[in-house]
Each structure stands twice: as structure tokens, then as C-alpha cells.
N, C-alpha and C. Protein backbone atom coordinates (compact mmCIF):
# COMPACT_ATOMS: atom_id res chain seq x y z
N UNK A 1 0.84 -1.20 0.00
CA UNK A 1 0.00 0.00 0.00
C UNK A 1 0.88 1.25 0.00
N UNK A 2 0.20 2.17 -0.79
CA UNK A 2 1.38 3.27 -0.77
C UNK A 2 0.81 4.49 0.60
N UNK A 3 2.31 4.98 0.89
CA UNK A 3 2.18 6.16 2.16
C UNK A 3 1.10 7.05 1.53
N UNK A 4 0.36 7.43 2.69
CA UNK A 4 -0.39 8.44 2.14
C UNK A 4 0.22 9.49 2.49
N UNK A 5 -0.01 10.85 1.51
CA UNK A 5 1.18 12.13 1.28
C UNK A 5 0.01 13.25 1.89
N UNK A 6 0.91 13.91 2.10
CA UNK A 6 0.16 15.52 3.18
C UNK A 6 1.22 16.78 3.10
N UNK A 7 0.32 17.53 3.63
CA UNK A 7 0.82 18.78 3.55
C UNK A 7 0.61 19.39 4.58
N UNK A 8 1.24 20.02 5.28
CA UNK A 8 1.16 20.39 6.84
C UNK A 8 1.91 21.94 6.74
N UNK A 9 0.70 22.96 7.07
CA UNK A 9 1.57 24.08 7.61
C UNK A 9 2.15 24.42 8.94
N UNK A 10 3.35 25.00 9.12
CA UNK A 10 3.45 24.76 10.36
C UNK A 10 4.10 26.44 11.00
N UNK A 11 3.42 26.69 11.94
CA UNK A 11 3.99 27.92 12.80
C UNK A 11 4.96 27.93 14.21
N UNK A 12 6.26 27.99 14.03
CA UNK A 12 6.63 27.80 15.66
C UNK A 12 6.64 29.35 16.33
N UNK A 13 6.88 29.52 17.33
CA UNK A 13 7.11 30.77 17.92
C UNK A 13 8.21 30.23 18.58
N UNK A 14 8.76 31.44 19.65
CA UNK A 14 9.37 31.34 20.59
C UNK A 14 11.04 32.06 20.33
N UNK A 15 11.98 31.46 21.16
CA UNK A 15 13.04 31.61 20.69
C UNK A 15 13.32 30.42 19.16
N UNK A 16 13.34 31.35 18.11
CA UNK A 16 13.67 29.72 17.10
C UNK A 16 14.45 30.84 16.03
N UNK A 17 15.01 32.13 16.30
CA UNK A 17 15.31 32.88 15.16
C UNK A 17 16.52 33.08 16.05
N UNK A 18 17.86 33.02 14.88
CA UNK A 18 18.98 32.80 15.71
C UNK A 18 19.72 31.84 16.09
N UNK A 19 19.22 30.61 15.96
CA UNK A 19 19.39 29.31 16.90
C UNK A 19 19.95 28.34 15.16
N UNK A 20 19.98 28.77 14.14
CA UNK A 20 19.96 27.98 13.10
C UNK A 20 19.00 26.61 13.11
N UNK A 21 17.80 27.22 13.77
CA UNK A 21 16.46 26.75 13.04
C UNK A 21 16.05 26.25 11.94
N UNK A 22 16.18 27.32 10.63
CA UNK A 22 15.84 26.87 10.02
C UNK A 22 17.17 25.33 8.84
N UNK A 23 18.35 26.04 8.83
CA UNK A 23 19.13 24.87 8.54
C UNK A 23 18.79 23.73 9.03
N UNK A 24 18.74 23.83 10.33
CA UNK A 24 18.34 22.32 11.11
C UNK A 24 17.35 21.67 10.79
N UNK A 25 16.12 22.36 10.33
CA UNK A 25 14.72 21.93 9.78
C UNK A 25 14.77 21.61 8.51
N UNK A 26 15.68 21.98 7.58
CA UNK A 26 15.89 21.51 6.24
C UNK A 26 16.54 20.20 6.55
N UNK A 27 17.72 20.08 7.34
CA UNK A 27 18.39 18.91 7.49
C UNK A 27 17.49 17.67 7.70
N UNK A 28 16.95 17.87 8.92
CA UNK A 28 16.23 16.87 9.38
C UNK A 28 15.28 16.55 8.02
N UNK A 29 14.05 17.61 7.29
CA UNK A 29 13.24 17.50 6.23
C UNK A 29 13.79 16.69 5.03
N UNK A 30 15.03 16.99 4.70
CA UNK A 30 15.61 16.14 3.85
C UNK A 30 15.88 14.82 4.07
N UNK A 31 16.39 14.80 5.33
CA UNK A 31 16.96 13.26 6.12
C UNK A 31 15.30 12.24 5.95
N UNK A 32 14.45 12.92 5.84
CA UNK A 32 13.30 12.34 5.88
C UNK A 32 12.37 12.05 4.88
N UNK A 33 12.64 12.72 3.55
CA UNK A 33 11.86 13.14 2.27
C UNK A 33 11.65 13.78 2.02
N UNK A 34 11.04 15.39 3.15
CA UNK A 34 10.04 15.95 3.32
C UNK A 34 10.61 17.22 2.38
N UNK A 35 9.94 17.75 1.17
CA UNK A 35 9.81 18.62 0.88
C UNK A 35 8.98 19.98 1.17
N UNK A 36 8.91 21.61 0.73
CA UNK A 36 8.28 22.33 1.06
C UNK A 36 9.89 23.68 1.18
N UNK A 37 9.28 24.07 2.03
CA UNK A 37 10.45 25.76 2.61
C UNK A 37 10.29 25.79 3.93
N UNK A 38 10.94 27.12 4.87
CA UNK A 38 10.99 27.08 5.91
C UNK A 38 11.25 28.91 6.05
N UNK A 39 11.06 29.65 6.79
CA UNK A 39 11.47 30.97 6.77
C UNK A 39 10.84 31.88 7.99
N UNK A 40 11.97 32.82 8.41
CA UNK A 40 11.53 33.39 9.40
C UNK A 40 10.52 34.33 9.17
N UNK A 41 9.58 34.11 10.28
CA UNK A 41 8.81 36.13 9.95
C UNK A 41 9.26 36.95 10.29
N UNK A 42 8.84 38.48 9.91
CA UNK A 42 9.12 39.51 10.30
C UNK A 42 9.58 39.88 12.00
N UNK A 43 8.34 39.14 12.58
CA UNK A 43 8.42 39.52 14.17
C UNK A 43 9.78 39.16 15.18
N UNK A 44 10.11 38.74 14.68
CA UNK A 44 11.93 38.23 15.12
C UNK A 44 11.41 36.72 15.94
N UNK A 45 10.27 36.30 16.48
CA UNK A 45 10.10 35.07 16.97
C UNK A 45 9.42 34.05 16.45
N UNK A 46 9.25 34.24 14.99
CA UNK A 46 8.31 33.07 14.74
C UNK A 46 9.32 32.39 13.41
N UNK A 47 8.65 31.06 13.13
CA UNK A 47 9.16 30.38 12.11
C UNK A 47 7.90 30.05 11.54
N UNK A 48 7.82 29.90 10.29
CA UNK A 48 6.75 29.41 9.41
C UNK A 48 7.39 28.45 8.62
N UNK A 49 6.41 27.49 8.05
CA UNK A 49 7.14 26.03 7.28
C UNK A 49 5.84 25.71 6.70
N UNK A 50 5.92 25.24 5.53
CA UNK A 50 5.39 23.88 4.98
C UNK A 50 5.53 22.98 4.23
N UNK A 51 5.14 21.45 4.75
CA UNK A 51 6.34 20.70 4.78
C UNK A 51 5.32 19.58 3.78
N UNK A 52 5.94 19.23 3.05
CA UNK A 52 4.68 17.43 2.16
C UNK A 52 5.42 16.47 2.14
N UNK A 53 5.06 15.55 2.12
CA UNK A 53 5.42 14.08 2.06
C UNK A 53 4.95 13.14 1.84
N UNK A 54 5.02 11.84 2.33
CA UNK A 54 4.59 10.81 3.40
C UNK A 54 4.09 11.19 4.47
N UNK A 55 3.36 10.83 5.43
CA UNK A 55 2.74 11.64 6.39
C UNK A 55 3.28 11.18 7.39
N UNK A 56 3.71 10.13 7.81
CA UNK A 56 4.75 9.80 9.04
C UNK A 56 6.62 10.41 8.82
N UNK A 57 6.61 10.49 7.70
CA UNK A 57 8.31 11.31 7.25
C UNK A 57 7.65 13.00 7.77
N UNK A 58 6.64 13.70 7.71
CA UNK A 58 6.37 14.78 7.76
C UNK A 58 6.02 15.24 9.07
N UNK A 59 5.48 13.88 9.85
CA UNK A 59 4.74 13.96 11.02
C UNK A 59 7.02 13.86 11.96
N UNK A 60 7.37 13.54 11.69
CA UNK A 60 8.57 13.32 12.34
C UNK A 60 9.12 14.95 12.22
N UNK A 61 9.22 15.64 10.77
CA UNK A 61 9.88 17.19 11.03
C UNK A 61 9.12 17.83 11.61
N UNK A 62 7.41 17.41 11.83
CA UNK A 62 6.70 18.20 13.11
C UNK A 62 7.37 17.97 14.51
N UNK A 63 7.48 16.78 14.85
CA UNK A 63 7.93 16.44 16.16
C UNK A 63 9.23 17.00 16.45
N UNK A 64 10.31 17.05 15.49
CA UNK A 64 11.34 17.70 15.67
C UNK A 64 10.96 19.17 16.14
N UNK A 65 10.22 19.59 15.17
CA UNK A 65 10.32 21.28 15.54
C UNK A 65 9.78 21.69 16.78
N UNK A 66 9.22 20.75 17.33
CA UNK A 66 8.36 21.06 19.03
C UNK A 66 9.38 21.55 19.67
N UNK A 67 10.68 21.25 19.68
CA UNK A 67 11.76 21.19 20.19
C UNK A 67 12.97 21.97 19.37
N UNK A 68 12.68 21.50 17.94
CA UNK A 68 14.08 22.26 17.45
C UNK A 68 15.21 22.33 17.90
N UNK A 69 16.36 22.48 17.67
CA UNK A 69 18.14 22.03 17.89
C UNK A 69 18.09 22.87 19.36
N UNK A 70 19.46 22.55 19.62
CA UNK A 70 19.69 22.90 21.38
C UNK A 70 19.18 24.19 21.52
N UNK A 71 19.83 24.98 20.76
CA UNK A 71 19.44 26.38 21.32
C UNK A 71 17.49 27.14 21.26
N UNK A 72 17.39 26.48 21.02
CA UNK A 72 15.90 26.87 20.51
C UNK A 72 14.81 26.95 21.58
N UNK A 73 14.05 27.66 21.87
CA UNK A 73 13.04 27.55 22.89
C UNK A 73 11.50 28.05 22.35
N UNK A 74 11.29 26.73 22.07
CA UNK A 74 9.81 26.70 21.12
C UNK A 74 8.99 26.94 22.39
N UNK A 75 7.91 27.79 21.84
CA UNK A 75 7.39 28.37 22.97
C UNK A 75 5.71 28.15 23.12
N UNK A 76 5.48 28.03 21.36
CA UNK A 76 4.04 27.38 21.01
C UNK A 76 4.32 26.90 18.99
N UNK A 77 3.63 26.17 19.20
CA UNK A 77 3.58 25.60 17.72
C UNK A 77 1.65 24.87 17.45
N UNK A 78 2.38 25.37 16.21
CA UNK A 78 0.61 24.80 15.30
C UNK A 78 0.84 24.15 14.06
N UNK A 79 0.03 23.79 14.12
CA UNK A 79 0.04 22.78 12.15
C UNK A 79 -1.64 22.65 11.76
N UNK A 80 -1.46 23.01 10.93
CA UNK A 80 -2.42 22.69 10.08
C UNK A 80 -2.03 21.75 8.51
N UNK A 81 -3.26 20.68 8.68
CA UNK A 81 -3.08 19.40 7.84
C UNK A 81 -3.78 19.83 6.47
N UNK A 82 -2.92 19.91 5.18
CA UNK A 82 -3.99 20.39 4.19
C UNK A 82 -3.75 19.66 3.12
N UNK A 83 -4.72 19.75 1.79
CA UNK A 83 -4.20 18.91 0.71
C UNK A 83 -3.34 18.43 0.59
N UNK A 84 -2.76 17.40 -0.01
CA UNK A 84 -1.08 17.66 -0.58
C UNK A 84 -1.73 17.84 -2.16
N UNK A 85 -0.25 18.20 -2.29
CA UNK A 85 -0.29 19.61 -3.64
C UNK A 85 1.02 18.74 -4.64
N UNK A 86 1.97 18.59 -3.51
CA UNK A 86 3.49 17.98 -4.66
C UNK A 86 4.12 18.85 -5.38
N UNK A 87 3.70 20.45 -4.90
CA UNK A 87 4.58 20.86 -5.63
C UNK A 87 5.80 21.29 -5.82
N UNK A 88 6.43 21.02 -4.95
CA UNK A 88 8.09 21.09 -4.35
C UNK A 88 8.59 19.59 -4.61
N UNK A 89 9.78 19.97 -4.74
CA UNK A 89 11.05 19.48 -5.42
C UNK A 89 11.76 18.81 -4.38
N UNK A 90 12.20 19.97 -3.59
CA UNK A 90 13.31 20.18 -2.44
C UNK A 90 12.71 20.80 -1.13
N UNK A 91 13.29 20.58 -0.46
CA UNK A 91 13.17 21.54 1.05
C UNK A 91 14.55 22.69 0.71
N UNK A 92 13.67 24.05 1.26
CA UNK A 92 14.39 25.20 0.95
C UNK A 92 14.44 26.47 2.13
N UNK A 93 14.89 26.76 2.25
CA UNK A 93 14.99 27.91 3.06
C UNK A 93 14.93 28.94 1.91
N UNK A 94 13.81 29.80 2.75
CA UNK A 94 13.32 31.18 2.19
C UNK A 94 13.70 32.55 2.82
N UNK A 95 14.58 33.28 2.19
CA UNK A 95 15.16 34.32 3.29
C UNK A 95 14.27 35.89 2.51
């Protein structure tokens, strides 16, 4: 049976700008399949992402980001589960 594929937006807050967040979230996204981007907002504390896949390869760069690399202090996070679309290639950082 094949994985079923998803698309998940995802918002972290907190400390996550600074911390090489988003490199780390590509790393892991790649290590996993997971295509989409990753990029800070304006407000200096948030991260935005969305990530497609497999839905357990995708559901894993969610679980990562609860936490994110040492320095990071995720403070609240959200996802929202939406179509998948497929239209990414790669995981990218968006500056």
C-alpha cells in the first residue's frame, strides 16, 4: 500500500530565530523526504514552514520542531493538515 502524502503548515514561535532553526529543519526535512520551505517572519520570533510528504516522514519534522536544535526555545507551535499539492522538489529555506 502506498504512504499516504500531506501537507502540513506549520507555525513555531518562541526563541527559534537565531538558533539555526531553520538549517536544522531543512536537514532533518531532507533526512526524511520531506519537501516544502521554511522561513523566518518579520516579528523576530516566529518560524513558518510547509512541509509534504509521506505523512509519518512529515509527522517526524513536526515532532522535531516542538523542540528544534539545542538552542531553541519553542514556545508554542501549530500545524495545520492540508491537501497535498506535490509541488516542491526540495526543502528550501526562504530568506
Amino acid at each position: 500500500m502506498m504512504a499516504e502524502k500531506v501537507r502540513a503548515h506549520l507555525v513555531v514561535k518562541g526563541v527559534v530565530q537565531g538558533v539555526f532553526f531553520r538549517a536544522n529543519m531543512r536537514r532533518v526535512a531532507m533526512e526524511n523526504g520531506v519537501t516544502g520551505w521554511v522561513r523566518n517572519l518579520p516579528d523576530g520570533r516566529t518560524v513558518e514552514a510547509v512541509l509534504e510528504g509521506d505523512r509519518e516522514a512529515v509527522e517526524r519534522v513536526i515532532c522535531w520542531s516542538l523542540h528544534g536544535p539545542p538552542e531553541a526555545v519553542v514556545e508554542e507551535a501549530s500545524v495545520k493538515f492540508l491537501p497535498y499539492q506535490g509541488e516542491y522538489t526540495s526543502f528550501k529555506i526562504i530568506y
